[in-house]
C-alpha atoms as a PDB file:
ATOM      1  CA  UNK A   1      -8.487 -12.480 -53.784  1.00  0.00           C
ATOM      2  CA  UNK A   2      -5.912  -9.522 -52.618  1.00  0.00           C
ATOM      3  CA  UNK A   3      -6.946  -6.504 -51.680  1.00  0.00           C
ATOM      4  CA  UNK A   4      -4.813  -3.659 -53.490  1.00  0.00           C
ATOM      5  CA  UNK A   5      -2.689  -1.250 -51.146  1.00  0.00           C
ATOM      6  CA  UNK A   6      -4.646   1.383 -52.713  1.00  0.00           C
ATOM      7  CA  UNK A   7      -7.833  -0.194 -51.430  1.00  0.00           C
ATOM      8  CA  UNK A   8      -6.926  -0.324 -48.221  1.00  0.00           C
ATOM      9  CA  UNK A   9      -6.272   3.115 -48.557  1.00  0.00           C
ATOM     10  CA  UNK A  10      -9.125   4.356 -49.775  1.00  0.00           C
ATOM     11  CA  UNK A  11     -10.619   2.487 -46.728  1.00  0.00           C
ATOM     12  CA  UNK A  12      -8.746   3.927 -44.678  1.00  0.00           C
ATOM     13  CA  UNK A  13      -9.435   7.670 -45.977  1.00  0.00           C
ATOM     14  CA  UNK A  14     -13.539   7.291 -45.606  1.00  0.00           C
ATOM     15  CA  UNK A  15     -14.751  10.162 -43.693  1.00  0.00           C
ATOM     16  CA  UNK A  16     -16.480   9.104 -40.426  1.00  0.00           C
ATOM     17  CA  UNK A  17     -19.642  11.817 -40.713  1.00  0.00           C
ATOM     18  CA  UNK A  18     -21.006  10.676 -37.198  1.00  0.00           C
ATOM     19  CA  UNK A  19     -17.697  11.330 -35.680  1.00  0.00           C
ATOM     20  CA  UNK A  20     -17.151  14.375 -37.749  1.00  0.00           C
ATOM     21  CA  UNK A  21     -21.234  15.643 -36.791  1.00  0.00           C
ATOM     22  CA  UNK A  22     -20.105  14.861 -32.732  1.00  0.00           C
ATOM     23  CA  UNK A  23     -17.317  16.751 -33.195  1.00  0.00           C
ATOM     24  CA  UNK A  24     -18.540  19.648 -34.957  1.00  0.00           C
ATOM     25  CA  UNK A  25     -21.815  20.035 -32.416  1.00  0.00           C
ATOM     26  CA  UNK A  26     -20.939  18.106 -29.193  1.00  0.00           C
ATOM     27  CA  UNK A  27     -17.309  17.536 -28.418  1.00  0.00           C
ATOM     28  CA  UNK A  28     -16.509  21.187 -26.956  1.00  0.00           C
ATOM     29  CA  UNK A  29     -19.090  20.448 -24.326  1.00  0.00           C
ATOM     30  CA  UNK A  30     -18.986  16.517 -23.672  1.00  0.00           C
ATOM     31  CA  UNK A  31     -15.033  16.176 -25.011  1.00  0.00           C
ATOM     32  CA  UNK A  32     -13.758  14.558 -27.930  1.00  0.00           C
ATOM     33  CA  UNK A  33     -13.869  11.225 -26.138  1.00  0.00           C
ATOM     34  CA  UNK A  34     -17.661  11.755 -24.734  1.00  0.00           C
ATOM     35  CA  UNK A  35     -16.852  11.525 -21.055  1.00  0.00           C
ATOM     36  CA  UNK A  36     -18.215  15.352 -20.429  1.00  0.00           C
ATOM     37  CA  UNK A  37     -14.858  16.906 -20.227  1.00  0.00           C
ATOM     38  CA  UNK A  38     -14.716  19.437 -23.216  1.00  0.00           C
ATOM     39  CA  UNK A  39     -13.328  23.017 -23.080  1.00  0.00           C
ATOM     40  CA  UNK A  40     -17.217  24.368 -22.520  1.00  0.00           C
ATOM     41  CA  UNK A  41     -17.753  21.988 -19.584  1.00  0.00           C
ATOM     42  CA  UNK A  42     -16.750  24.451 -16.899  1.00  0.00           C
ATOM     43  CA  UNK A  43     -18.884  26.900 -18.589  1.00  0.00           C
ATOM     44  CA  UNK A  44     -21.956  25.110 -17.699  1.00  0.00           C
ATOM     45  CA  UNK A  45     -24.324  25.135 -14.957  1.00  0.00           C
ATOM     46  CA  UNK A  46     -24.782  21.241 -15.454  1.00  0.00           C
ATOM     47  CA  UNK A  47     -21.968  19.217 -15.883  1.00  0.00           C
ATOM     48  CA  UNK A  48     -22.310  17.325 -19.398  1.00  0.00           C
ATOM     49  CA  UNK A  49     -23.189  13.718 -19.573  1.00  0.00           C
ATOM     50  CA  UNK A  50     -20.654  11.184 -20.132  1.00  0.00           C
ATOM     51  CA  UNK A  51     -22.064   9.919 -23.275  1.00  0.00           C
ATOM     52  CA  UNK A  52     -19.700   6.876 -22.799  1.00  0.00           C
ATOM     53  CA  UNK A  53     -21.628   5.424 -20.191  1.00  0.00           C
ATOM     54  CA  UNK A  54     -24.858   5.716 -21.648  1.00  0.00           C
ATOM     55  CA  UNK A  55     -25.771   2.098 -22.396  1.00  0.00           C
ATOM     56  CA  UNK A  56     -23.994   0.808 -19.314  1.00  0.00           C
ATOM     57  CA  UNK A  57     -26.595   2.669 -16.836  1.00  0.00           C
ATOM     58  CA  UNK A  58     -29.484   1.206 -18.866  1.00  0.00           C
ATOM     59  CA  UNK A  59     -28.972  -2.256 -18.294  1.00  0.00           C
ATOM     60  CA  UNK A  60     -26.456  -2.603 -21.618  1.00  0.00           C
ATOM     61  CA  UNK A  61     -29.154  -1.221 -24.032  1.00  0.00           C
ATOM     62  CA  UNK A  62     -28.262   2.275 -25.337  1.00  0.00           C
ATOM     63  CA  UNK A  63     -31.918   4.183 -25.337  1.00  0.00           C
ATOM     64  CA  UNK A  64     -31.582   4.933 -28.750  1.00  0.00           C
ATOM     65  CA  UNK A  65     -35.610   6.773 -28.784  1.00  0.00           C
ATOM     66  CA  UNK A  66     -34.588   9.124 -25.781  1.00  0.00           C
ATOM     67  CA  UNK A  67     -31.046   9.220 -26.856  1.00  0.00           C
ATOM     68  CA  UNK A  68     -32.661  10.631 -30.614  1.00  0.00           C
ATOM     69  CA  UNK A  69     -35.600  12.780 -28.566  1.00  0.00           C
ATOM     70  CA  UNK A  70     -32.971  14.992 -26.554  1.00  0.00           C
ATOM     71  CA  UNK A  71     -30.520  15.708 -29.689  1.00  0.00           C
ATOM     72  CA  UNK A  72     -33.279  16.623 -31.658  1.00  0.00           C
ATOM     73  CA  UNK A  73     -35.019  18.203 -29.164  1.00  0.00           C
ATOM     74  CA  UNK A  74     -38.691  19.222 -29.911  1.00  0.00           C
ATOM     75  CA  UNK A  75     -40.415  16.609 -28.466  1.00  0.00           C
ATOM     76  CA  UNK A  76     -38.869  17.470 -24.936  1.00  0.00           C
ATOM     77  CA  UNK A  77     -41.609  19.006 -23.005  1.00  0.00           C
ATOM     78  CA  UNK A  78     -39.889  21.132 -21.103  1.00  0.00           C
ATOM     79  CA  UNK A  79     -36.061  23.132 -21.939  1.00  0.00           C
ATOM     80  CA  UNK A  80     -36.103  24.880 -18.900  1.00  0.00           C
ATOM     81  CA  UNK A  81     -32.778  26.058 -18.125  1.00  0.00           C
ATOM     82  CA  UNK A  82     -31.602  23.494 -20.386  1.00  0.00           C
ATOM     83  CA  UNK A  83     -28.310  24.544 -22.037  1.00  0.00           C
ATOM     84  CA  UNK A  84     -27.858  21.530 -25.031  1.00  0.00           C
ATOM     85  CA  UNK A  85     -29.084  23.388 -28.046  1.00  0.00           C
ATOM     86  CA  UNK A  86     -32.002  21.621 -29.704  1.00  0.00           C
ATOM     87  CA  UNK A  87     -30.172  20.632 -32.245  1.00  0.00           C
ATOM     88  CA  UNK A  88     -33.491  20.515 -34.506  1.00  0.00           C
ATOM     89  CA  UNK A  89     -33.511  23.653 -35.034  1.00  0.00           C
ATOM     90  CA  UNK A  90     -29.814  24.685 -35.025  1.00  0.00           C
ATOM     91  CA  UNK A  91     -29.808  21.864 -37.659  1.00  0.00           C
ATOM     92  CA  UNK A  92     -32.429  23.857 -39.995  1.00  0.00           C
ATOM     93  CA  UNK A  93     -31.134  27.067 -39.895  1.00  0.00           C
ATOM     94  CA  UNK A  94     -27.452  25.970 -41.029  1.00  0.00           C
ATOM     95  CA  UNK A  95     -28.685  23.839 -43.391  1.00  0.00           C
ATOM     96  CA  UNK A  96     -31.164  26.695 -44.722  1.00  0.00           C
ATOM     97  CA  UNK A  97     -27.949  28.353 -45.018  1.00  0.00           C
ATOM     98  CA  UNK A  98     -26.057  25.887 -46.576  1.00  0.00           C
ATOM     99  CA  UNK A  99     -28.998  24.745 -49.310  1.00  0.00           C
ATOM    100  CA  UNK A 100     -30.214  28.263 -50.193  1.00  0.00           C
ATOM    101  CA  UNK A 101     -29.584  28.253 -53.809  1.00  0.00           C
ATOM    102  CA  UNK A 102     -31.574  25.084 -53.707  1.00  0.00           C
ATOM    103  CA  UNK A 103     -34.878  26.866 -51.933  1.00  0.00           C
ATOM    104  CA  UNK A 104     -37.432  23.689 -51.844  1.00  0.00           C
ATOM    105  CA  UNK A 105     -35.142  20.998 -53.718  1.00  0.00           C
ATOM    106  CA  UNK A 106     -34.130  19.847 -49.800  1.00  0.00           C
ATOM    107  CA  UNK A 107     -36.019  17.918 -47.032  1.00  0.00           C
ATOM    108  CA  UNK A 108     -35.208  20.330 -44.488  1.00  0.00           C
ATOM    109  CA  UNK A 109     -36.470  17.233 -42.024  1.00  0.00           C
ATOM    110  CA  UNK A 110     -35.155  14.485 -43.660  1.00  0.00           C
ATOM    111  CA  UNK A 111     -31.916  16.280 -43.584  1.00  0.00           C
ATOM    112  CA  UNK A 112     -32.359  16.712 -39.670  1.00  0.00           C
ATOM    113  CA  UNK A 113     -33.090  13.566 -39.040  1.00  0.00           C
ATOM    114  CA  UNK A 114     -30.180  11.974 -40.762  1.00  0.00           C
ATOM    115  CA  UNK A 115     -27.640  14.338 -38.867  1.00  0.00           C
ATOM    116  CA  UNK A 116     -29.505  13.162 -35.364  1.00  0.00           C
ATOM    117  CA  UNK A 117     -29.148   9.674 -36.330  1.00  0.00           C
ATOM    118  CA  UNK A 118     -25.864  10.054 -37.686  1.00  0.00           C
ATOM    119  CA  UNK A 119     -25.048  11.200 -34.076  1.00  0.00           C
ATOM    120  CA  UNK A 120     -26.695   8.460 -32.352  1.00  0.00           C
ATOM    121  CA  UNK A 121     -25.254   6.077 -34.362  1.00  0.00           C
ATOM    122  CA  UNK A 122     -21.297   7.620 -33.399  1.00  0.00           C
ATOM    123  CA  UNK A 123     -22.636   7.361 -29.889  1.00  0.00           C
ATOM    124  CA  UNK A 124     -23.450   3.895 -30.298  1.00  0.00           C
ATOM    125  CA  UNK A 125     -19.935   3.184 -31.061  1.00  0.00           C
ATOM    126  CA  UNK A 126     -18.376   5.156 -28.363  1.00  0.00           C
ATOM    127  CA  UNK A 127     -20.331   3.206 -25.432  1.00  0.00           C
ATOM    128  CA  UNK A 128     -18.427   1.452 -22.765  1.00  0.00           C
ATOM    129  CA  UNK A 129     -19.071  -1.771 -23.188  1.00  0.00           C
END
């Protein structure tokens, strides 16, 4: 069976939302390539992480559960001085903005949740391998 030019692409044209999430929230800190070097990065007290290498110094295995727990962000005990935004509630309050003709016809955590994962997922594919 032969795939239609046009099929191709409309393959081709499918927005990437991780990529487009990581870009929107993380790349003008970490870069667009996630090695740390975005335009914010000398801005910062801590250099950012190079998300690239993220599986490599665990053993291969990307920590996907600590990986989701410091995007998100309320489940780390301690900010500190930290200077990544926890991105749970950044994630609420534009979204509250976005949806508020809809008041109550959202999961407000749901919607969370599928941004974080969408951007654990993107980092997933960016990993040095």
């Amino acid at each position: 069976m032969a795939i239609s030019s046009g099929a191709v692409f409309a393959q081709q044209q499918k927005t990437d939302l991780g990529k487009q999430e990581y870009n929107a929230n993380c790349a003008s800190c970490h870069g667009l390539g996630g090695k740390g070097d975005g335009p914010m990065a000398a801005q910062l007290r801590t250099a950012p992480s190079d998300l690239t290498q993220l599986a490599k110094k665990n053993r291969g295995v990307l920590p996907v559960s600590r990986l989701y727990e410091v995007i998100e962000g309320s489940n780390v005990p301690s900010h500190g001085t930290r200077e990544m935004p926890v991105w749970d509630r950044e994630f609420r309050v534009e979204d509250a903005e976005y949806y508020k003709e809809a008041r109550g016809s959202y999961d407000a955590a749901a919607l969370v949740r599928a941004r974080v994962l969408m951007l654990v997922e993107y980092l997933d594919r960016i990993q040095a391998r």
